[in-house]
N, C-alpha and C. Protein backbone atom coordinates (compact mmCIF):
# COMPACT_ATOMS: atom_id res chain seq x y z
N UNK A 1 0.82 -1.19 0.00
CA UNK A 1 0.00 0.00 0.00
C UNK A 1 0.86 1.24 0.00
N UNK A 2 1.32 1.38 -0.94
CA UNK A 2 2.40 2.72 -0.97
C UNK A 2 1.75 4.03 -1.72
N UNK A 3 0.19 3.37 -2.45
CA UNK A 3 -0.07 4.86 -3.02
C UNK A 3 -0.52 5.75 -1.58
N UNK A 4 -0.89 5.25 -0.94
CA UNK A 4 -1.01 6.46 0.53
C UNK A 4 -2.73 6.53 0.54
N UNK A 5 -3.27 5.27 0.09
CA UNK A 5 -4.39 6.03 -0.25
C UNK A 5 -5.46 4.85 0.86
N UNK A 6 -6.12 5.56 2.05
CA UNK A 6 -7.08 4.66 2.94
C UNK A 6 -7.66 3.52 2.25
N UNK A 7 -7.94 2.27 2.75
CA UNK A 7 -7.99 1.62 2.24
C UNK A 7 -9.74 1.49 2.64
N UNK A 8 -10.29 1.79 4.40
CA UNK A 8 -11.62 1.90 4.74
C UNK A 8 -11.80 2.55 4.05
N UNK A 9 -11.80 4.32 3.60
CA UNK A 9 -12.36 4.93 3.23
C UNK A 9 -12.56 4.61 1.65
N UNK A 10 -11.97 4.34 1.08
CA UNK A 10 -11.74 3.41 -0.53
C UNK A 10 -13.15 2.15 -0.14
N UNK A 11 -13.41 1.42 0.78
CA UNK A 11 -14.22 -0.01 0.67
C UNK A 11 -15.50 1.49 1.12
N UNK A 12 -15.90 2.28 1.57
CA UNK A 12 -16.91 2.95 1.85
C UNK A 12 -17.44 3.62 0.70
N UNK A 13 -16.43 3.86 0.01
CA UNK A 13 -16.66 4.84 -1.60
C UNK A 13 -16.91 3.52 -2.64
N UNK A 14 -16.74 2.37 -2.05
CA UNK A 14 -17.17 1.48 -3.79
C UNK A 14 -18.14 0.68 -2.98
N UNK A 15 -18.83 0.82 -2.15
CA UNK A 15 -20.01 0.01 -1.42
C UNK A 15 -21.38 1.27 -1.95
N UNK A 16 -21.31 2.18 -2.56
CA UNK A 16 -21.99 2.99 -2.94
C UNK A 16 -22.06 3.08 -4.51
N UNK A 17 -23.02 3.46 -5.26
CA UNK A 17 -23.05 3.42 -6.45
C UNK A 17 -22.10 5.52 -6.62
N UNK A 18 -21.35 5.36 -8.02
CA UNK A 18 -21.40 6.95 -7.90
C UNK A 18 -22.72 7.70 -7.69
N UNK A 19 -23.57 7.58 -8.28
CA UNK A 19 -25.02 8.31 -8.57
C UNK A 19 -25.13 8.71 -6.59
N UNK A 20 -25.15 7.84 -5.80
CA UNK A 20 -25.59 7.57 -4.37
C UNK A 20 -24.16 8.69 -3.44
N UNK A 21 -22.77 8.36 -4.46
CA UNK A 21 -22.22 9.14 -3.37
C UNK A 21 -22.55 11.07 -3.92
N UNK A 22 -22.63 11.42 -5.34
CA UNK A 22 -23.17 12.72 -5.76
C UNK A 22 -24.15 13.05 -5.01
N UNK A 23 -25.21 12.22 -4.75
CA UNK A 23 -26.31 12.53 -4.02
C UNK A 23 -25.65 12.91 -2.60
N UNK A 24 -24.95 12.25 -1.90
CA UNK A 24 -24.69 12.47 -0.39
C UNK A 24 -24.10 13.95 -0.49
N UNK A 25 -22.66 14.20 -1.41
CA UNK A 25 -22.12 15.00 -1.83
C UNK A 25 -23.05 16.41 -1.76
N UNK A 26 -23.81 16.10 -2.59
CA UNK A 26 -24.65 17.36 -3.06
C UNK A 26 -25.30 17.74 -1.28
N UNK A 27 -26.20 16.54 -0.53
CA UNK A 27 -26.43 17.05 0.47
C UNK A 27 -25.66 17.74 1.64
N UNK A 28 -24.87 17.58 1.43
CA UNK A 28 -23.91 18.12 2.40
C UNK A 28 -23.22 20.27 1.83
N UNK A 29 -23.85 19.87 0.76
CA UNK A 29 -23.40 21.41 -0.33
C UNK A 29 -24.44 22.55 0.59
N UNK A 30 -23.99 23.65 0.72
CA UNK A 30 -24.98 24.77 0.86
C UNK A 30 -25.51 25.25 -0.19
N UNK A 31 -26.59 25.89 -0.35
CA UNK A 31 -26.86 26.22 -1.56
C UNK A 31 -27.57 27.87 -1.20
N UNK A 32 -27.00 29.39 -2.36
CA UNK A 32 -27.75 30.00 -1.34
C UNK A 32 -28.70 30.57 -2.24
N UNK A 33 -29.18 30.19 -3.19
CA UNK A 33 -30.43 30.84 -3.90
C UNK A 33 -31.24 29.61 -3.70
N UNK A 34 -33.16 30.14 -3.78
CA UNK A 34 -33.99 29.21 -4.12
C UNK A 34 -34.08 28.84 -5.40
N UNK A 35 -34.26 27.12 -5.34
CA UNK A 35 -33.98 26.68 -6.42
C UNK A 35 -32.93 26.26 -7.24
N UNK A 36 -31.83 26.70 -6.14
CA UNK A 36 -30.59 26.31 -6.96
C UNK A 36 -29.99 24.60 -6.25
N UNK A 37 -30.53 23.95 -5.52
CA UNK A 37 -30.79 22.71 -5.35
C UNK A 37 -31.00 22.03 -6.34
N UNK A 38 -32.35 22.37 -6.74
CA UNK A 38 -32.99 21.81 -7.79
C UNK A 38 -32.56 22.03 -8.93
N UNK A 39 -31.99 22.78 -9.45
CA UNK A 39 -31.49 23.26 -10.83
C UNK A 39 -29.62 21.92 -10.35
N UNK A 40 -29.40 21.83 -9.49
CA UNK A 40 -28.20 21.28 -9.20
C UNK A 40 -28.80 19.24 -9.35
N UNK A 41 -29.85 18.85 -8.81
CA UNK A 41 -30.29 17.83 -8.87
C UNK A 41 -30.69 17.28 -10.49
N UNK A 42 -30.97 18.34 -10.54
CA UNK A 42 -31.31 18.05 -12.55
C UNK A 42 -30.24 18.06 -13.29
N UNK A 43 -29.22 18.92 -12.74
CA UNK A 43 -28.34 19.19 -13.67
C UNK A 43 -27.15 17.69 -13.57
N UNK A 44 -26.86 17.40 -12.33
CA UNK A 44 -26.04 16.44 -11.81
C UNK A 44 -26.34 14.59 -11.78
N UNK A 45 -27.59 14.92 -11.77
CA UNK A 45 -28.36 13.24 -11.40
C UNK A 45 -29.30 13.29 -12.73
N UNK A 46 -29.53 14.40 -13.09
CA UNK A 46 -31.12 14.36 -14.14
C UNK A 46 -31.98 13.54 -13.73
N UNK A 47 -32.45 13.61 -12.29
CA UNK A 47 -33.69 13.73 -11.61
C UNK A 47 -34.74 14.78 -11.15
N UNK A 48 -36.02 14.58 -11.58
CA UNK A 48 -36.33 15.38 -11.07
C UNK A 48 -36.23 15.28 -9.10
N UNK A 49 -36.92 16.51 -8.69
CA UNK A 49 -36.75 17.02 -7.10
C UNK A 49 -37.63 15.72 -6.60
N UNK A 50 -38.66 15.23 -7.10
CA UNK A 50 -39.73 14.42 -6.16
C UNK A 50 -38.04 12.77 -6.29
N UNK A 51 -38.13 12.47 -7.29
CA UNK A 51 -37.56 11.13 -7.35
C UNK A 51 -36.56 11.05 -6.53
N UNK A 52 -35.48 12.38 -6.99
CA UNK A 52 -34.11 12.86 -5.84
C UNK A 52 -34.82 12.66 -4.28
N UNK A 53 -35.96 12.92 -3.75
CA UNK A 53 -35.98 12.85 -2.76
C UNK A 53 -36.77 11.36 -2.16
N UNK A 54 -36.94 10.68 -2.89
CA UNK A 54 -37.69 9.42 -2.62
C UNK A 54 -36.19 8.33 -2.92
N UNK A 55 -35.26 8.70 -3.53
CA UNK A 55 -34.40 7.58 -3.06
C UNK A 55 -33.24 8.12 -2.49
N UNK A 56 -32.97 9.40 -2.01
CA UNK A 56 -32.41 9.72 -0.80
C UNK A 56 -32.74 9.26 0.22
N UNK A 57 -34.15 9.23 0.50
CA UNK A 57 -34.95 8.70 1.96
C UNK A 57 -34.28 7.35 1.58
N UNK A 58 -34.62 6.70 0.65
CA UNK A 58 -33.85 5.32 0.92
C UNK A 58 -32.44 4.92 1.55
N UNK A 59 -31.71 6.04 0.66
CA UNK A 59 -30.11 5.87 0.51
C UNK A 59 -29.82 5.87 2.38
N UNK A 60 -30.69 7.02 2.87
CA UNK A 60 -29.97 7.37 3.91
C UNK A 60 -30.18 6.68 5.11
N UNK A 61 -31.36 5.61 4.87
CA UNK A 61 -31.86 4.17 5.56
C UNK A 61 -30.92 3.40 5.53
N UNK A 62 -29.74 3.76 4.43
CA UNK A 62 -28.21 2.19 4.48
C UNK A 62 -27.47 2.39 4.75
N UNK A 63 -26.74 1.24 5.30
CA UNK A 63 -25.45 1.38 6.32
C UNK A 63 -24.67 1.97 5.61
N UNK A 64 -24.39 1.28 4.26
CA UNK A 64 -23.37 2.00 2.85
C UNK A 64 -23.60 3.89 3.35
N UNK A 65 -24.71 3.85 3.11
CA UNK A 65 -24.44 5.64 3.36
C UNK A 65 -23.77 5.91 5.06
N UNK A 66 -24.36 5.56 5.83
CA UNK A 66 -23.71 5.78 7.01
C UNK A 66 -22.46 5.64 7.33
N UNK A 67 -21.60 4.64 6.41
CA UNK A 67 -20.51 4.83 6.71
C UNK A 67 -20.25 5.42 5.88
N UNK A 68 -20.07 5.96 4.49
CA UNK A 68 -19.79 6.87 3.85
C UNK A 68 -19.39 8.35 4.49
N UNK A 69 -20.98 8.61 5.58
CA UNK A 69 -20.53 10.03 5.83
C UNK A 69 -21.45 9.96 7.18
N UNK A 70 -21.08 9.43 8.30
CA UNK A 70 -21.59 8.57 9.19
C UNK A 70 -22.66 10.32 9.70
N UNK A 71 -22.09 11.86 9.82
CA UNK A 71 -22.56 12.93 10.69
C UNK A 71 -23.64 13.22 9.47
N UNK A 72 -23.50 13.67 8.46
CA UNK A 72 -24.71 13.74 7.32
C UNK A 72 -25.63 13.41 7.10
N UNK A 73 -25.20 11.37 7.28
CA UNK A 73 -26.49 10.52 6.95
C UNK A 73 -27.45 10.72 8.44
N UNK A 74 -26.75 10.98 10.03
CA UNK A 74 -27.47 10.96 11.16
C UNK A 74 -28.50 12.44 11.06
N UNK A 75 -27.60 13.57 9.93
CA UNK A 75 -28.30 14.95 10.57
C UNK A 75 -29.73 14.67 9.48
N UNK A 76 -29.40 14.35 8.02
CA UNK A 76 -30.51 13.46 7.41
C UNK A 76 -31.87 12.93 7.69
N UNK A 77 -31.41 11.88 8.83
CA UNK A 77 -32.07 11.19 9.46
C UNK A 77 -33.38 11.84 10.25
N UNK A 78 -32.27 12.65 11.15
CA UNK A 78 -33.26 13.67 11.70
C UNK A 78 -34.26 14.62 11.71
N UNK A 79 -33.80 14.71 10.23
CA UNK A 79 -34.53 15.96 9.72
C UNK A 79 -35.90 15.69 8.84
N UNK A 80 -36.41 14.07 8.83
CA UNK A 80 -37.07 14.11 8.34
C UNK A 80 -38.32 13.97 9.04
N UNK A 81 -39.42 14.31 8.18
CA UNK A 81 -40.41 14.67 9.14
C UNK A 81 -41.84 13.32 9.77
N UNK A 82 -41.57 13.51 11.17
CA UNK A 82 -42.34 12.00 11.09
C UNK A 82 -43.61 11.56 10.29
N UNK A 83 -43.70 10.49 10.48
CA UNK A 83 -44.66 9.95 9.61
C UNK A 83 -46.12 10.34 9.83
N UNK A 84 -47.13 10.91 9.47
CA UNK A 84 -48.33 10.95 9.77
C UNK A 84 -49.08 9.79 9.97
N UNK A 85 -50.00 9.43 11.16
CA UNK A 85 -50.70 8.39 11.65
C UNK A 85 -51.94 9.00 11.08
N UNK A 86 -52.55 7.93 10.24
CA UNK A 86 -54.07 8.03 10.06
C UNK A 86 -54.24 7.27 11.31
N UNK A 87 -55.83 7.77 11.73
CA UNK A 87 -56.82 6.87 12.87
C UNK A 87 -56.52 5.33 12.93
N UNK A 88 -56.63 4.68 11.47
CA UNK A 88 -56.73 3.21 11.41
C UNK A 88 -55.16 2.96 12.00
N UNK A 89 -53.78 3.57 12.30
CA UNK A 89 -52.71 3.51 13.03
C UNK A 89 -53.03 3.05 13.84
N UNK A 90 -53.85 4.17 14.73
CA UNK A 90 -53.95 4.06 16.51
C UNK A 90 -54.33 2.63 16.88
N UNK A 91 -53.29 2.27 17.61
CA UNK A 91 -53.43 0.84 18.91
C UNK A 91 -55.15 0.86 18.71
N UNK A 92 -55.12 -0.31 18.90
CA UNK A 92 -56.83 -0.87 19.36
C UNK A 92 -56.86 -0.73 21.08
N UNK A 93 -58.31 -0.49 21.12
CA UNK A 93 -58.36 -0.21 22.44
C UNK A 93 -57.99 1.62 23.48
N UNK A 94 -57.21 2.19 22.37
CA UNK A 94 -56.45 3.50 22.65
C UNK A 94 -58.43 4.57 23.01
N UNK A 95 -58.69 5.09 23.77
CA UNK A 95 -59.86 6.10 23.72
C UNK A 95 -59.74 7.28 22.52
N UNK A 96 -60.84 7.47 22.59
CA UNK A 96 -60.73 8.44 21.80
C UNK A 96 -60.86 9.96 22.49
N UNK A 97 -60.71 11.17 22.24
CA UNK A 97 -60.54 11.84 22.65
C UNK A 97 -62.09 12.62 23.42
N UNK A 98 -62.98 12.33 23.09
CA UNK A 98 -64.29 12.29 23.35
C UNK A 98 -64.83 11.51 24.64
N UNK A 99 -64.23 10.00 24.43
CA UNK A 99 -64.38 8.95 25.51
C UNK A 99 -64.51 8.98 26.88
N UNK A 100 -63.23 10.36 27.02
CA UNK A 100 -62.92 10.59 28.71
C UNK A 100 -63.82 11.30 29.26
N UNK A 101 -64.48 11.97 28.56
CA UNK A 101 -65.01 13.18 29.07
C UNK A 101 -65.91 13.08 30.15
N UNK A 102 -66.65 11.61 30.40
CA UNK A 102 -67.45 11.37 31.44
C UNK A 102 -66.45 10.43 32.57
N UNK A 103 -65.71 10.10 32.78
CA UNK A 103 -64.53 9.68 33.81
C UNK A 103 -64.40 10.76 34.89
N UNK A 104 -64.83 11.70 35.27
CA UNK A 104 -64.66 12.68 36.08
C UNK A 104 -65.60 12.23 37.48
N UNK A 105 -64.74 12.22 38.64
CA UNK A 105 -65.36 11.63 40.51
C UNK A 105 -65.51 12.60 40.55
C-alpha cells in the first residue's frame, strides 16, 4: 500500500453506487439561492426534485451511506419529518378523545 491512499475509506466509496455518493455530496453542499438545489439535482443526477428525494430517503436508511458520511447521513435522518398516523394507526383499544369526558369523581 504505498499509493497512501485509505484503504476503509476506498471499501466505503465502492459500497456505494457513484449516482448515491453525488447525491450524499450534493447534500452536504450549501446552496444560497432558491432553487438552486434543484437546478443542481437536474443538472447532476437528471432527476427530477420528487424522485431525488424518494431515493435519498432510501439511501440514507443504508449502512453503505452511514458509513460513507456517518454525521450527514445521522443529521438526514433527523430531519425528516415524522410519519403521519391516520386513525386506522392508533393501537386498538387507545380512547378516543371524546371517551374521557365522562370519567370525572
Amino acid at each position: 500500500m504505498e499509493t497512501g491512499e485509505d484503504p476503509v475509506a476506498e471499501a466505503r466509496e465502492n459500497s456505494l453506487t457513484p449516482t448515491e455518493q453525488k447525491m450524499l455530496r450534493l447534500e452536504s453542499r450549501p446552496f444560497k439561492y432558491a432553487g438552486a438545489k434543484q437546478e443542481a439535482i437536474r443538472a447532476l443526477l437528471n432527476l427530477s426534485s420528487a424522485a431525488y428525494y424518494q431515493r435519498l430517503n432510501r439511501l440514507i436508511d443504508s449502512e453503505a451511506a452511514e458509513a460513507f458520511d456517518p454525521q450527514l447521513v445521522r443529521r438526514l435522518r433527523a430531519s425528516r419529518p415524522a410519519p403521519l398516523r391516520s386513525p386506522a394507526a392508533r393501537p386498538l383499544g387507545r380512547p378516543q378523545a371524546n371517551d374521557t369526558d365522562h370519567e370525572e369523581s
